[in-house]
C-alpha atoms as a PDB file:
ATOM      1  CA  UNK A   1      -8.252  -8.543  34.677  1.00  0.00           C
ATOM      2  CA  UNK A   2      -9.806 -11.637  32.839  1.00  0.00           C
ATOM      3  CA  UNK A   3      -8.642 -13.662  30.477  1.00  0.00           C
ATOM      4  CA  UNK A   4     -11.797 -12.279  28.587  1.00  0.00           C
ATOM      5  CA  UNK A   5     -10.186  -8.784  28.343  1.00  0.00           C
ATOM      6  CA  UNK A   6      -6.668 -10.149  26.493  1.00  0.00           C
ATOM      7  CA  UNK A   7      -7.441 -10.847  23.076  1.00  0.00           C
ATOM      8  CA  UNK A   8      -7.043 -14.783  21.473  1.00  0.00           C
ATOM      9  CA  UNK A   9      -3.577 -15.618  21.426  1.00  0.00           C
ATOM     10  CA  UNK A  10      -1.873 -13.521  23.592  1.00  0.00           C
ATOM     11  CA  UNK A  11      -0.384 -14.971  27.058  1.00  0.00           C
ATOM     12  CA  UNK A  12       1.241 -13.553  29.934  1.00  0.00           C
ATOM     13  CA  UNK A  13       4.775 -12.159  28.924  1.00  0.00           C
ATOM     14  CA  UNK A  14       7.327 -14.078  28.800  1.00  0.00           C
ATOM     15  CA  UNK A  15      10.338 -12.046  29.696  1.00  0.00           C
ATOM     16  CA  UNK A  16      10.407 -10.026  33.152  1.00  0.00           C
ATOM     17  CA  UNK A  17      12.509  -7.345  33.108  1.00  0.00           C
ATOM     18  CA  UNK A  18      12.668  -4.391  36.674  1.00  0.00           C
ATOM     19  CA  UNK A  19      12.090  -2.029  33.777  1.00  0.00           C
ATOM     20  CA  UNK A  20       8.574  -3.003  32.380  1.00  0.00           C
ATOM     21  CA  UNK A  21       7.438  -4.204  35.767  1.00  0.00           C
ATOM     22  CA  UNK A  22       5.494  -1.135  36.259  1.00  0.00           C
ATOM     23  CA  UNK A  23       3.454  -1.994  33.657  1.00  0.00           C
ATOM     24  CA  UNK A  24       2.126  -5.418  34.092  1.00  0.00           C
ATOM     25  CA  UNK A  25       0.648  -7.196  33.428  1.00  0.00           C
ATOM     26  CA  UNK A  26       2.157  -7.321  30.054  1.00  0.00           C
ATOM     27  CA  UNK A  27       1.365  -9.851  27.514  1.00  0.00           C
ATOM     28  CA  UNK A  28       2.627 -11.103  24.439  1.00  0.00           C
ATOM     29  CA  UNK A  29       2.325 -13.118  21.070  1.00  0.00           C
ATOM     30  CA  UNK A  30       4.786 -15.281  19.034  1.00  0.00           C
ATOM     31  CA  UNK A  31       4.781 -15.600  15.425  1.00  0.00           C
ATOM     32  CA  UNK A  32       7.368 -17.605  13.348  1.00  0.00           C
ATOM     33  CA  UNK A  33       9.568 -13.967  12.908  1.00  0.00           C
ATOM     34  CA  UNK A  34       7.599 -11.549  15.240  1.00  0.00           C
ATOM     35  CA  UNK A  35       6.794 -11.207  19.423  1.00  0.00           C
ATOM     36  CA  UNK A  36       4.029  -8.938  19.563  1.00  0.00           C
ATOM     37  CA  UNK A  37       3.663  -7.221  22.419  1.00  0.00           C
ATOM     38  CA  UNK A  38       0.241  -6.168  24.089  1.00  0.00           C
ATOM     39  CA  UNK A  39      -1.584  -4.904  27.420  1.00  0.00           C
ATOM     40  CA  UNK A  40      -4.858  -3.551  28.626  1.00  0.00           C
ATOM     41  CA  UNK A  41      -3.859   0.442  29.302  1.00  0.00           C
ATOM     42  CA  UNK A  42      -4.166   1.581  32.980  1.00  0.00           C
ATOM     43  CA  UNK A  43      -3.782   4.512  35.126  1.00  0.00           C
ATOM     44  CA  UNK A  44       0.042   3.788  35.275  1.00  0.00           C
ATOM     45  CA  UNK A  45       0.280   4.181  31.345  1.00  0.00           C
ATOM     46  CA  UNK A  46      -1.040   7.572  31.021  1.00  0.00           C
ATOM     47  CA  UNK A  47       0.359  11.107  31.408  1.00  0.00           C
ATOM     48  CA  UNK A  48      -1.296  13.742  33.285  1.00  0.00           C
ATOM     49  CA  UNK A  49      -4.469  14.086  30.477  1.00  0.00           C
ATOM     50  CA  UNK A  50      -4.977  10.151  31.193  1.00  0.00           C
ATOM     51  CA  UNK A  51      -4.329   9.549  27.489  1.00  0.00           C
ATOM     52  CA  UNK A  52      -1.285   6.781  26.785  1.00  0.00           C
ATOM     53  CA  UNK A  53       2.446   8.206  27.347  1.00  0.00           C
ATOM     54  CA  UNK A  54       4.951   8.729  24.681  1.00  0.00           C
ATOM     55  CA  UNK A  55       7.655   7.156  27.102  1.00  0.00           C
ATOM     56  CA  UNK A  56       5.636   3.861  27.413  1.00  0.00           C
ATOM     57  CA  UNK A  57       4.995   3.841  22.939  1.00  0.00           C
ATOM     58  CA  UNK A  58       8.803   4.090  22.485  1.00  0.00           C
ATOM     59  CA  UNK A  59       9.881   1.862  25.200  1.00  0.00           C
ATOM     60  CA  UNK A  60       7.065  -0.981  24.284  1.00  0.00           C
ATOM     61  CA  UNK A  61       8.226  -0.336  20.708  1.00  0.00           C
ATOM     62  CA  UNK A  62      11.582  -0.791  21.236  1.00  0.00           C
ATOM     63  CA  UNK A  63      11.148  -4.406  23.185  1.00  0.00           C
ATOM     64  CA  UNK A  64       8.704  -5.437  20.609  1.00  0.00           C
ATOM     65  CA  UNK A  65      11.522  -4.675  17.348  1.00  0.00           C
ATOM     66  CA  UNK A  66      14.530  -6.696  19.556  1.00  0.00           C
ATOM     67  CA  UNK A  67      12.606  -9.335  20.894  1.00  0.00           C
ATOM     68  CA  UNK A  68      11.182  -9.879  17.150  1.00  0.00           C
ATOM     69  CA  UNK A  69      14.766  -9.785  16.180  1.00  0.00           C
ATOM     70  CA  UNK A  70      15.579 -12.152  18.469  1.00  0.00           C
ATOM     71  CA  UNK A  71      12.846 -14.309  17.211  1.00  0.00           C
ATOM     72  CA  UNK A  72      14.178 -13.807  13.486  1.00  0.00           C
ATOM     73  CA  UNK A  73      17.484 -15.530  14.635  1.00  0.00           C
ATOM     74  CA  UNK A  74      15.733 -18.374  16.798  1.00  0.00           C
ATOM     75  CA  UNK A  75      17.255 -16.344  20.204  1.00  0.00           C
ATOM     76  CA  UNK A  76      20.571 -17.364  19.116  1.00  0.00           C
ATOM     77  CA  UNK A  77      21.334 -13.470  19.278  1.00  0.00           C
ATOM     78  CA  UNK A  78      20.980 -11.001  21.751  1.00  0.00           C
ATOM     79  CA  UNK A  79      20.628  -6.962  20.338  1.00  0.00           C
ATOM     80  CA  UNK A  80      20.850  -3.570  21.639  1.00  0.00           C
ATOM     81  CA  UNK A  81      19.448  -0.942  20.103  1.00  0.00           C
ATOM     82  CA  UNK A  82      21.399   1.835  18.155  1.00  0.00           C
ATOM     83  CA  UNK A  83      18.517   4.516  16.786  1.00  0.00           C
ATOM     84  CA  UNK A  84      14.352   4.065  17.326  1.00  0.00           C
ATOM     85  CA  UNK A  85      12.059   6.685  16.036  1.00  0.00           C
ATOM     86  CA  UNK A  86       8.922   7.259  16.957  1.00  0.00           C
ATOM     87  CA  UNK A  87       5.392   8.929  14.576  1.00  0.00           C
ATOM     88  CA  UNK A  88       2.869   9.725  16.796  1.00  0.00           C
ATOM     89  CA  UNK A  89      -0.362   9.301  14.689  1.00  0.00           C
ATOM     90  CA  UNK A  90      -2.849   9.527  17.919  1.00  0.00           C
ATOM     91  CA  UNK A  91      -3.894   8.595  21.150  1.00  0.00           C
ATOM     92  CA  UNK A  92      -5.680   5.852  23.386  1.00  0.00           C
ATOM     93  CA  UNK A  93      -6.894   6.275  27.462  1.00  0.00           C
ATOM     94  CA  UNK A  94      -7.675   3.781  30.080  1.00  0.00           C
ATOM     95  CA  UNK A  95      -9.243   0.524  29.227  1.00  0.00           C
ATOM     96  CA  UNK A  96      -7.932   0.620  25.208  1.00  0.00           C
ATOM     97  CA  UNK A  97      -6.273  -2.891  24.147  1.00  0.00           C
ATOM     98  CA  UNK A  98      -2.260  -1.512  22.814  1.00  0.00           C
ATOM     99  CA  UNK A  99      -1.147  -3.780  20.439  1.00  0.00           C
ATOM    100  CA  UNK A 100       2.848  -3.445  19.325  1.00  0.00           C
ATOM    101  CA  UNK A 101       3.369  -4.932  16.198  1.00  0.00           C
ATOM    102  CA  UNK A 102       6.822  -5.774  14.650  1.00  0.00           C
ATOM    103  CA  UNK A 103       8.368  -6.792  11.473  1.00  0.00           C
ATOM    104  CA  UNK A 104      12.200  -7.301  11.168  1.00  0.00           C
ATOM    105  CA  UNK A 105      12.891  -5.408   7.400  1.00  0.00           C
ATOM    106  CA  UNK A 106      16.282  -6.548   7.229  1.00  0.00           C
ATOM    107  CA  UNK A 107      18.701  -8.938   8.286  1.00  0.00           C
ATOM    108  CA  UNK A 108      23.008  -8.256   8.427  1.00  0.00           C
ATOM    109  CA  UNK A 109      25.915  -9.950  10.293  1.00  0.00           C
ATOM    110  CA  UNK A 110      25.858  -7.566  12.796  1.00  0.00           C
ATOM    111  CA  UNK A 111      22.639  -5.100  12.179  1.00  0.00           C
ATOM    112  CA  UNK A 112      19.296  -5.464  12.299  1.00  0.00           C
ATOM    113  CA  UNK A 113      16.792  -3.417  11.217  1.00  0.00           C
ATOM    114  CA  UNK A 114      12.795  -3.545  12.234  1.00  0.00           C
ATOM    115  CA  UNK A 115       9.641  -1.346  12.346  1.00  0.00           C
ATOM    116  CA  UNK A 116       6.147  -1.355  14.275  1.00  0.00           C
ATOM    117  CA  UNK A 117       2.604  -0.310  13.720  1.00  0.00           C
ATOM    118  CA  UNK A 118       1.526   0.544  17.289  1.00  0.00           C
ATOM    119  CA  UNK A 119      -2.417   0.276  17.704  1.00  0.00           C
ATOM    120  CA  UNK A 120      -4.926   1.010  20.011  1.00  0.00           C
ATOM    121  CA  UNK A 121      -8.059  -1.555  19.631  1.00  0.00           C
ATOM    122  CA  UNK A 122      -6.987  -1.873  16.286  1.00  0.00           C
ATOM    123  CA  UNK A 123      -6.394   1.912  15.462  1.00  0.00           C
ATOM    124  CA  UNK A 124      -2.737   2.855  14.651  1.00  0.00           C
ATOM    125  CA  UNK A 125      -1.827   5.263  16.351  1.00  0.00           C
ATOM    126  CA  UNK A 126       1.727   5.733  16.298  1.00  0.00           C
ATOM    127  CA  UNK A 127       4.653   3.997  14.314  1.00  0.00           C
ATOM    128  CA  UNK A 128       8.405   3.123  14.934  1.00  0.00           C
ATOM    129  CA  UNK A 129      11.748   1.749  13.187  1.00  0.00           C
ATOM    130  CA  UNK A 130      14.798   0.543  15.035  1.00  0.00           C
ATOM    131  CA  UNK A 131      18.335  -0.228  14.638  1.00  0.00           C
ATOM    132  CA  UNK A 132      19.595  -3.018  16.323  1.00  0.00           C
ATOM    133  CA  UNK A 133      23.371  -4.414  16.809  1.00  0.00           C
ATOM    134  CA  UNK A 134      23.970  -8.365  17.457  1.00  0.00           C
ATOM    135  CA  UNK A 135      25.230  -8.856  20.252  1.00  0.00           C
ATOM    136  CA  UNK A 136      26.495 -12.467  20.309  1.00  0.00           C
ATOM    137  CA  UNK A 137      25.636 -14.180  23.333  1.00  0.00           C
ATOM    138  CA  UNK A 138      28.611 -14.899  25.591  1.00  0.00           C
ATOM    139  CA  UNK A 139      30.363 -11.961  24.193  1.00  0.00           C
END
């Protein structure tokens, strides 16, 4: 994939984890209280009707809403989540940019709570809200 195909801004993800490997290559965009998440969908994305999985929506989702978290609190913080939900507006296939976008809603000592327009090439096509608990780092 070229650099042509990831739209302006986004770079290589910064966080590895055995989980999303699968899926690379992942990318991702930082904002002063957001990481948006983003890749290119692929064969290993889809179900069995080659449109986008559910399973990949809530997972990417549910990165995107802890990671912004973590961006809200300068990375101070670590969370895990408590409750996600997941609207499933549409659809995408192979070769559709997924965009996860994130806002943190609310702020607490020790909960957290954020939502996310999921897109594909600009379309939403699904929407989420999380619950995240602090989990002080160290702890």
């Amino acid at each position: 994939m070229t650099s042509a195909n990831i739209p302006e801004g986004f770079e290589p993800h910064f966080r590895k984890s055995p989980f999303t490997d699968p899926w690379e290559p992942l990318y991702s965009r930082r904002t002063e209280k957001a990481v948006i998440m983003g890749l290119r969908l692929a064969k290993p994305h889809t179900n069995a009707r080659g449109l986008i999985h559910g399973g990949l929506i809530a997972s990417l989702a549910d990165n995107a809403m802890g990671y912004s978290c973590a961006q809200a609190t300068g990375w101070v913080t670590s969370f895990v989540t408590i409750s996600l939900s997941i609207d499933f507006t549409g659809g995408a296939g192979i070769g559709q940019w997924l965009s996860v976008e994130s806002d943190v809603i609310r702020t607490g000592g020790t909960i957290f709570f954020a939502q996310s327009l999921i897109k594909a090439d600009d379309i939403v096509i699904a929407r989420a809200n999380g619950t995240f608990r602090v989990v002080r780092k160290g702890a």
